[in-house]
Protein backbone atom coordinates (compact mmCIF):
# COMPACT_ATOMS: atom_id res chain seq x y z
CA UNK A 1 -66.93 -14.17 -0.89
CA UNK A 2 -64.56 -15.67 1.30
CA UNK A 3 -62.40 -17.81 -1.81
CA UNK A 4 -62.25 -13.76 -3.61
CA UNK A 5 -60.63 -12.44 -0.39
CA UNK A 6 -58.72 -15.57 -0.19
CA UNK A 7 -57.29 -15.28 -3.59
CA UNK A 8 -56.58 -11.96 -3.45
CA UNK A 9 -54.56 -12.31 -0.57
CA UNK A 10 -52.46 -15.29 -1.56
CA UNK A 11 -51.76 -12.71 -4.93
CA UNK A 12 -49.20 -11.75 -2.07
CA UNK A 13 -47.29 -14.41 -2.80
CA UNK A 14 -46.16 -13.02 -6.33
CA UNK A 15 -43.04 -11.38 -5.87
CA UNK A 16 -43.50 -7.55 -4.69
CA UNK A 17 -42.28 -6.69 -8.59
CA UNK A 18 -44.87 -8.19 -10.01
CA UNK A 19 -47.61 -5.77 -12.63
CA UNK A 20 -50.90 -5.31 -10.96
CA UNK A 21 -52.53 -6.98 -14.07
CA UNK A 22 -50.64 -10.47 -13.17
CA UNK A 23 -51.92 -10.02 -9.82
CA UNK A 24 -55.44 -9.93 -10.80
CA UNK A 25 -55.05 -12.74 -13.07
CA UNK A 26 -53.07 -14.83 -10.50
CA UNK A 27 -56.10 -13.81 -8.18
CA UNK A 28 -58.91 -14.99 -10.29
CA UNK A 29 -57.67 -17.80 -11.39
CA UNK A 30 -56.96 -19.25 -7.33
CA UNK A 31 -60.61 -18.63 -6.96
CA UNK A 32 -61.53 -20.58 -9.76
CA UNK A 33 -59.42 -23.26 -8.84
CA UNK A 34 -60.50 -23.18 -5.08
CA UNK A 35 -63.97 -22.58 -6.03
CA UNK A 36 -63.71 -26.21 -8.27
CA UNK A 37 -61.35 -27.72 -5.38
CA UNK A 38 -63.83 -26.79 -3.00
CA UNK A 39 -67.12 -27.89 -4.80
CA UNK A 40 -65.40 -31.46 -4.85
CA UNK A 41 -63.92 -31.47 -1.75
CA UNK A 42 -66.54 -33.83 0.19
CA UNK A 43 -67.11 -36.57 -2.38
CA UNK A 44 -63.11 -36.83 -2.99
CA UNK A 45 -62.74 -37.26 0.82
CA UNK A 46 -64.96 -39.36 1.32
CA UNK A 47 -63.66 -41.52 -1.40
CA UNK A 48 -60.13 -40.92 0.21
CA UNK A 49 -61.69 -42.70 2.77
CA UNK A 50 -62.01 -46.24 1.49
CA UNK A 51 -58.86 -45.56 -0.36
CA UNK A 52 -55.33 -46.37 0.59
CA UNK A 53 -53.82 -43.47 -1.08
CA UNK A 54 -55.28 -40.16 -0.74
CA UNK A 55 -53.10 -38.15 -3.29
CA UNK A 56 -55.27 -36.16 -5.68
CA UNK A 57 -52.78 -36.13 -8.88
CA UNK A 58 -53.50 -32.27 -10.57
CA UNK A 59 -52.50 -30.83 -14.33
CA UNK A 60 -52.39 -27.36 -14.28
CA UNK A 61 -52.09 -25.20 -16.99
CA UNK A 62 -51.44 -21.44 -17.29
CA UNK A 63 -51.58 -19.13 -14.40
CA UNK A 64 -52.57 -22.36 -12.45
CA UNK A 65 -48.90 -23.64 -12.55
CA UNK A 66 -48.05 -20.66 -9.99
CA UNK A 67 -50.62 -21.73 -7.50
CA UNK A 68 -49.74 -23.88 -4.33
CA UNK A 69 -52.61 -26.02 -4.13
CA UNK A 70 -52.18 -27.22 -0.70
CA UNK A 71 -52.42 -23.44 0.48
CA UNK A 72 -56.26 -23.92 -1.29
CA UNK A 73 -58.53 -22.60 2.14
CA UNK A 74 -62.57 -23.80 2.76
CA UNK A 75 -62.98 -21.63 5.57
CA UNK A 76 -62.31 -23.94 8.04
CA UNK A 77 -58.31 -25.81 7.17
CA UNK A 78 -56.13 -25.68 4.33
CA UNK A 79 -56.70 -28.31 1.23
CA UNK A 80 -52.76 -30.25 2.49
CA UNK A 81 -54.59 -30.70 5.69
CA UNK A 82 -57.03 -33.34 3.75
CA UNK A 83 -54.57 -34.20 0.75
CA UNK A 84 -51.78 -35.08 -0.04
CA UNK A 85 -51.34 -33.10 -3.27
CA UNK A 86 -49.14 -34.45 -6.62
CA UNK A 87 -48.88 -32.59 -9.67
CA UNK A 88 -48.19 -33.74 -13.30
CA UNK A 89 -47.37 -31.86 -15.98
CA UNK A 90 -48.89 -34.18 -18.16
CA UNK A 91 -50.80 -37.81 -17.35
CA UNK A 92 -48.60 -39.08 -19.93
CA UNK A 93 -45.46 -38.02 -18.17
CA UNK A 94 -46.74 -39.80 -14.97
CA UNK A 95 -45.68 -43.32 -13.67
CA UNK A 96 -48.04 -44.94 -10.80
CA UNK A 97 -45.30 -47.32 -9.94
CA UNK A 98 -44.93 -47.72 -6.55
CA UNK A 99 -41.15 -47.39 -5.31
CA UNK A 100 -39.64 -49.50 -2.76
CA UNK A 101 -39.55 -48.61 0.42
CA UNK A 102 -37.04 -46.50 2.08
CA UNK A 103 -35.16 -43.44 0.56
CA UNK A 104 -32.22 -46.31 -0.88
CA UNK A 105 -28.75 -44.80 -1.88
CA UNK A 106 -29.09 -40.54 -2.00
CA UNK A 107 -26.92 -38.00 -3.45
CA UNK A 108 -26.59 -35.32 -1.68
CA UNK A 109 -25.15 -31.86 -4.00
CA UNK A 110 -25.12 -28.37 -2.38
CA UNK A 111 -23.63 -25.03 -2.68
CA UNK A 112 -23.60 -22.50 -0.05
CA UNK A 113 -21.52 -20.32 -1.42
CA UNK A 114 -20.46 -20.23 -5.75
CA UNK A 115 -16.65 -20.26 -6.50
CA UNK A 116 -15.78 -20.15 -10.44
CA UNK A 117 -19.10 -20.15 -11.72
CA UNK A 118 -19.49 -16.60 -11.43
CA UNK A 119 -17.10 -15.79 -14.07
CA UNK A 120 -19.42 -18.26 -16.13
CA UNK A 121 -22.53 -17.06 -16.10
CA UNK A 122 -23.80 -15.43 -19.02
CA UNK A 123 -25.47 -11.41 -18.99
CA UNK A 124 -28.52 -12.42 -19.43
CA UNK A 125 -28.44 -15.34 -16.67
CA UNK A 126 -26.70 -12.83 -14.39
CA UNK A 127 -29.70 -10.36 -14.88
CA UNK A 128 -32.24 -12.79 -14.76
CA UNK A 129 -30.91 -13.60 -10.96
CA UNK A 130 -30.57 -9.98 -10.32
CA UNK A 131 -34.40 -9.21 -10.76
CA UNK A 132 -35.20 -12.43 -8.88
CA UNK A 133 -34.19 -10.61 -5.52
CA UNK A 134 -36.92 -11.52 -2.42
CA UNK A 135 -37.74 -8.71 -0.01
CA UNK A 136 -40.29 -10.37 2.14
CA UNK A 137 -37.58 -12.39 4.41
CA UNK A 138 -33.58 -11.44 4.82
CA UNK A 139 -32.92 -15.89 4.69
CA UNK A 140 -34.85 -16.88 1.72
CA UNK A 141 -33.48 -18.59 -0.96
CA UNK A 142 -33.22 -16.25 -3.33
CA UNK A 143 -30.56 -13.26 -4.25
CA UNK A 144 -31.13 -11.26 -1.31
CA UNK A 145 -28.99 -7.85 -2.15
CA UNK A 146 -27.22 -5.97 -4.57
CA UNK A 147 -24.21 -7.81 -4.63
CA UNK A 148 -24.81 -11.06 -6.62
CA UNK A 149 -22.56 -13.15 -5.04
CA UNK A 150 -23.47 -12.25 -1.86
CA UNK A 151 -26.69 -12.79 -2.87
CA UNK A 152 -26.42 -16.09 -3.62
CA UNK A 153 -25.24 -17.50 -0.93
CA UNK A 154 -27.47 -20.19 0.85
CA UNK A 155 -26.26 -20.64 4.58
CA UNK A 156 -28.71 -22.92 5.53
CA UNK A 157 -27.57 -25.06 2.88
CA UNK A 158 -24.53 -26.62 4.53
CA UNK A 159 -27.17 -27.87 7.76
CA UNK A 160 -29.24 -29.07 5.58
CA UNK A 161 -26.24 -31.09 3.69
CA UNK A 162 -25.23 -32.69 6.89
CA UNK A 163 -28.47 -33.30 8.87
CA UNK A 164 -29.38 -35.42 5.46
CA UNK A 165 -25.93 -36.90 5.69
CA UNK A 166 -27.26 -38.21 9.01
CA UNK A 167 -30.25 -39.46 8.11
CA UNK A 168 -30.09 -41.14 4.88
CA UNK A 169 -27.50 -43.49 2.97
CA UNK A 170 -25.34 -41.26 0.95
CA UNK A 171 -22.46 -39.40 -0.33
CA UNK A 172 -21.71 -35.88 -0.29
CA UNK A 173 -20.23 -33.44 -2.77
CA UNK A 174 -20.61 -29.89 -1.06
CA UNK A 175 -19.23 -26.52 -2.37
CA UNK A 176 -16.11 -27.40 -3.86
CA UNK A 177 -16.90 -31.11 -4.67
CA UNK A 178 -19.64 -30.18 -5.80
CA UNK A 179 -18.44 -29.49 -9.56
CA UNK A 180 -20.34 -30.29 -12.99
CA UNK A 181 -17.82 -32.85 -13.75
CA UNK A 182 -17.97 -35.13 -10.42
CA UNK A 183 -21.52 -34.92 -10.38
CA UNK A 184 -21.68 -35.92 -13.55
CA UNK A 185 -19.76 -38.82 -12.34
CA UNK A 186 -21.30 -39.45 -9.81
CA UNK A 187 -25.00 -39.54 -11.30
CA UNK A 188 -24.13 -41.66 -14.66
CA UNK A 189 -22.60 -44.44 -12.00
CA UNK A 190 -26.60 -45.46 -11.94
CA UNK A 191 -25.67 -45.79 -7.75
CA UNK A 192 -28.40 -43.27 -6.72
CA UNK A 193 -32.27 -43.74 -6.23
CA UNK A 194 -32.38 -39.82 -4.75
CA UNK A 195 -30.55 -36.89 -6.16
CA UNK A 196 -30.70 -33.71 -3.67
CA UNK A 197 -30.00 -30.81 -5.19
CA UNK A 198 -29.74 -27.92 -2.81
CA UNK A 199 -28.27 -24.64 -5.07
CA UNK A 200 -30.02 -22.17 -7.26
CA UNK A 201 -31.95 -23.31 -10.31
CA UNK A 202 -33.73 -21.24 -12.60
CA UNK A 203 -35.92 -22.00 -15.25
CA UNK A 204 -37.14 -19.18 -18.02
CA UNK A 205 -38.22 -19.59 -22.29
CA UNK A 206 -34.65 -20.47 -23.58
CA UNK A 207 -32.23 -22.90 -22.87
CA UNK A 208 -29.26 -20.57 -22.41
CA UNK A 209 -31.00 -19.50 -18.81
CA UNK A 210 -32.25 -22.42 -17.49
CA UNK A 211 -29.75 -24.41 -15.50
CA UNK A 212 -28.61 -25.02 -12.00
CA UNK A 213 -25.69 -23.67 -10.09
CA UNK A 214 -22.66 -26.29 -9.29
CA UNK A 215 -19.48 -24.40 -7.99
CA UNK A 216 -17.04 -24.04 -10.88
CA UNK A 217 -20.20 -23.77 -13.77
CA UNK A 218 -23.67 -24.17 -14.82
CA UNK A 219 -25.52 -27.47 -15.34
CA UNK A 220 -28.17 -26.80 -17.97
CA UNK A 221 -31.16 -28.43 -18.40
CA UNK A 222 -29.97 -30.16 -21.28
CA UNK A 223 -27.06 -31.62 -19.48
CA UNK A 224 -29.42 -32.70 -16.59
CA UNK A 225 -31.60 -34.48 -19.16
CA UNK A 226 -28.87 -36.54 -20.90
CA UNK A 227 -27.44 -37.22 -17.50
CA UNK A 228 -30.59 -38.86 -16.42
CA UNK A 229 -30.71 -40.28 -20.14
CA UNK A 230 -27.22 -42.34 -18.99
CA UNK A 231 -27.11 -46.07 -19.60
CA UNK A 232 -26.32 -46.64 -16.36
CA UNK A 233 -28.80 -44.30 -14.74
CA UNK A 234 -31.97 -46.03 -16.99
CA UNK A 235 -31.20 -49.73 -15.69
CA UNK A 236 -31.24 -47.76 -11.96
CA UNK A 237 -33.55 -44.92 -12.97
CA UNK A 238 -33.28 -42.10 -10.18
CA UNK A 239 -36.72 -41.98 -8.41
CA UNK A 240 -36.60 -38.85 -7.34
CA UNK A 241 -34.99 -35.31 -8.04
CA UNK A 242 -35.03 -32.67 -5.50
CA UNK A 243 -34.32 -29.40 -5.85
CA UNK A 244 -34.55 -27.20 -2.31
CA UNK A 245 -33.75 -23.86 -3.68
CA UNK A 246 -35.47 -23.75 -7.19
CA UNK A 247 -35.68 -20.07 -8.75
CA UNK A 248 -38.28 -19.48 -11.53
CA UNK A 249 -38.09 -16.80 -13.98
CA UNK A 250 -40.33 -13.59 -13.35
CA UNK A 251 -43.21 -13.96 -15.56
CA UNK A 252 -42.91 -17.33 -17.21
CA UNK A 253 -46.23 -19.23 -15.32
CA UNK A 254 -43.87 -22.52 -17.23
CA UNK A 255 -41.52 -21.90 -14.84
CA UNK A 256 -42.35 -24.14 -12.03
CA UNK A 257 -42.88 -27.11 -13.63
CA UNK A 258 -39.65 -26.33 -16.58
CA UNK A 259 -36.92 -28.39 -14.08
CA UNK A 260 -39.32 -30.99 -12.98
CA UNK A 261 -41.11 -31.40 -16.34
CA UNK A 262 -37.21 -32.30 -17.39
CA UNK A 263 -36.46 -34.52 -15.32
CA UNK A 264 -39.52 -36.45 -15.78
CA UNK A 265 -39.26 -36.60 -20.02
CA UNK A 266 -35.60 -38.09 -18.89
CA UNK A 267 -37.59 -40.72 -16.90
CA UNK A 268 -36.85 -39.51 -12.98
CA UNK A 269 -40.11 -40.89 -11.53
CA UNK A 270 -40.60 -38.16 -9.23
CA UNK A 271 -38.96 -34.57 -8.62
CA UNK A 272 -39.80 -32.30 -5.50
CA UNK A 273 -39.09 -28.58 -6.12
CA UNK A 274 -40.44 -24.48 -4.83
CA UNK A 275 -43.02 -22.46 -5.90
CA UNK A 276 -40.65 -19.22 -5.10
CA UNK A 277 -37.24 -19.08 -3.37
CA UNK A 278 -38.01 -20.49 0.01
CA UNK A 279 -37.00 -19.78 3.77
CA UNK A 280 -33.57 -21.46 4.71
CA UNK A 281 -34.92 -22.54 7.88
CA UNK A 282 -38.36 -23.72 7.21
CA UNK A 283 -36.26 -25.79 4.08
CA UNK A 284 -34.06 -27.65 5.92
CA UNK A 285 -36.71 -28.24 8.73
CA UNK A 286 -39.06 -29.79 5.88
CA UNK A 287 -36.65 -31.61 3.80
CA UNK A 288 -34.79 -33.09 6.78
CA UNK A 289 -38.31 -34.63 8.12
CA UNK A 290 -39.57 -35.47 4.43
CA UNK A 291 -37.01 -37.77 4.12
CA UNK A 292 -37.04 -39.40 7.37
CA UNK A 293 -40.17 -40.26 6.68
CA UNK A 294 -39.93 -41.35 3.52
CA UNK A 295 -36.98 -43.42 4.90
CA UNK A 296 -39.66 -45.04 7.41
CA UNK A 297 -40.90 -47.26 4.42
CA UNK A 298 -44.51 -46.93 5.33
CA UNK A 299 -45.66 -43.59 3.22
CA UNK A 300 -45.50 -42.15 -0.15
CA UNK A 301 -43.77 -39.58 -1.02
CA UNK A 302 -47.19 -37.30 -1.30
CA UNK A 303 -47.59 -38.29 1.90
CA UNK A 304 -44.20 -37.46 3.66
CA UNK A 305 -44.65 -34.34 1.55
CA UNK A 306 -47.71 -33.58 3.37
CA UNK A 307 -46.76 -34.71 6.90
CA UNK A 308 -43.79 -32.64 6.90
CA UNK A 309 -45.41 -29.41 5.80
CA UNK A 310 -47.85 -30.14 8.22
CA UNK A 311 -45.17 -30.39 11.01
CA UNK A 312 -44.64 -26.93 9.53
CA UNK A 313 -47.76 -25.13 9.93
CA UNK A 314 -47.71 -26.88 14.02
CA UNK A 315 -44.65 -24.50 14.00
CA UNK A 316 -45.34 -20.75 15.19
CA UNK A 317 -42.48 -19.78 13.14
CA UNK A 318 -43.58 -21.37 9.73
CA UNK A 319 -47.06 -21.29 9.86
CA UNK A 320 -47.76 -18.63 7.41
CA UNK A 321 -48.18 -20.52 3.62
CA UNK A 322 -45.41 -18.53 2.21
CA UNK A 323 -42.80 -20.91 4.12
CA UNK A 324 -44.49 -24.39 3.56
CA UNK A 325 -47.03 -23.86 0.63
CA UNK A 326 -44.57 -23.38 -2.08
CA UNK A 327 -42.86 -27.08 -2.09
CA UNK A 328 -44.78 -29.26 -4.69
CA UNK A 329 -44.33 -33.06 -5.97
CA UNK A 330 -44.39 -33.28 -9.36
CA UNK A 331 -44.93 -36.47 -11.30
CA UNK A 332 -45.02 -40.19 -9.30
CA UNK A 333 -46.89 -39.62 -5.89
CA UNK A 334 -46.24 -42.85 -4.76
């Protein structure tokens, strides 16, 4: 009984737009999962135990793709409280390579505010971010009013930018440096372990709207893909891909796994993204202390996944699941 009342209450997490049919369905299909997560809970624990890594690796399929495991509940603490969680869209698509330690050489790409790419966006794209507006919080990552532009701007972003700037090895293109053509530069150079991408993404059925946000255009998924494809970039191959402000496509359960499931067919080991548009606070907060960590050496990147949304929930603030639940690992957990 509990898991039903669970479920239906994370349904909340479907944005407020969403038919009361695809509630239900998101609904039941968190209490089957939780029911199954649950039932195995003990024995995988246990075998955690005696293990050195403790990352169950999931692939979902269907409605499951929407889920944020780690928000999974057995009366007593939340699943990312005993696991730190990877998902795959594929086992094929998954290296077990360990990384080196350390984050290495990171490039950092963010957009607070768009310039030129505005007049570049197609009607459809443009429509598909207008119905993608968030009501629950006025600072989540999403398009947040009428006015599209306005929408669209991510304050938080330019914090985030330089408290990573602090913390890690890397270079910066922000706002206006941040154009397709010198990141396109900049990530066929085959310099960068980390990409951070922190601007809109979306991800729907076609090509034409699935693509992420520099300042004077749109990077589509294709471009991303032969980017990652780049000579230089395969004898250095980029073990991770963040994206801090991903935006999925109303209704396409694909969605959250479209920009990661990319990058991973163009060999990225690893890429980090949302669940929904996120909380610009609570994103900085947990990407700033993911990478610290993962700059310590001495975790994996499930781990400093974990440990930072952890740090999250110890927060009054961010405890709810809607502000740490929706960040997932997809592909290498180590």
């Amino acid at each position: 009984m509990y898991l039903e009342e669970y479920a239906r209450s994370r349904s909340s997490f479907l944005p407020e737009r969403t038919p009361p049919r695809r509630r239900t369905a998101f609904a039941a299909g968190l209490c089957a999962c939780a029911t199954a997560f649950v039932s195995h809970a003990h024995a995988t624990e246990t075998s955690a135990r005696s293990c050195a890594d403790d990352s169950p690796v999931v692939v979902p399929d269907g409605a499951l793709r929407l889920i944020p495991l780690g928000a999974l509940h057995d009366g007593e603490r939340f699943a990312i409280a005993k696991f730190a969680i990877a998902i795959a869209p594929g086992l094929t698509m998954t290296s077990a390579a360990r990384a080196e330690k350390g984050t290495g050489r990171v490039l950092l790409a963010g957009l607070s505010e768009p310039g030129p790419v505005m007049d570049k966006l197609s009607k459809l794209s443009m429509e598909l971010l207008g119905r993608s507006e968030v009501t629950r919080s006025a600072v989540t990552r999403g398009v947040r009013s009428a006015d599209l532009k306005e929408g669209l701007m991510l304050p938080g972003v330019t914090e985030e930018i330089a408290e990573l700037k602090r913390t890690t090895r890397s270079d910066r293109l922000l706002n206006e440096e941040f154009t397709v053509s010198r990141f396109r530069e900049q990530v066929s150079s085959g310099s960068y372990r980390i990409v951070h991408i922190a601007s809109h993404a979306m991800f729907s059925q076609s090509a034409e709207t699935s693509f992420i946000l520099a300042y004077d255009d749109v990077l589509t998924i294709d471009e991303l893909q032969t980017l990652l494809r780049a000579e230089q970039v395969q004898k250095n191959p980029i073990e991770l891909l963040s994206l801090s402000a991903c935006q999925t496509a109303e209704g396409d359960d694909r969605a959250p796994l479209g920009i990661a499931g990319a990058a991973l067919r163009a060999r990225a080991q690893t890429a980090l993204g949302s669940l929904w548009p996120v909380d610009d606070q609570a994103t900085k907060t947990l990407m700033v202390r993911f990478y610290e960590l993962l700059n310590a050496g001495d975790t994996t990147k499930a781990q400093a996944l974990q440990r930072a949304q952890l740090e999250l929930i110890k927060n009054p603030s961010f405890d709810h699941p809607f502000f740490w639940a929706p960040f997932i690992l997809v592909g290498s957990w180590l």
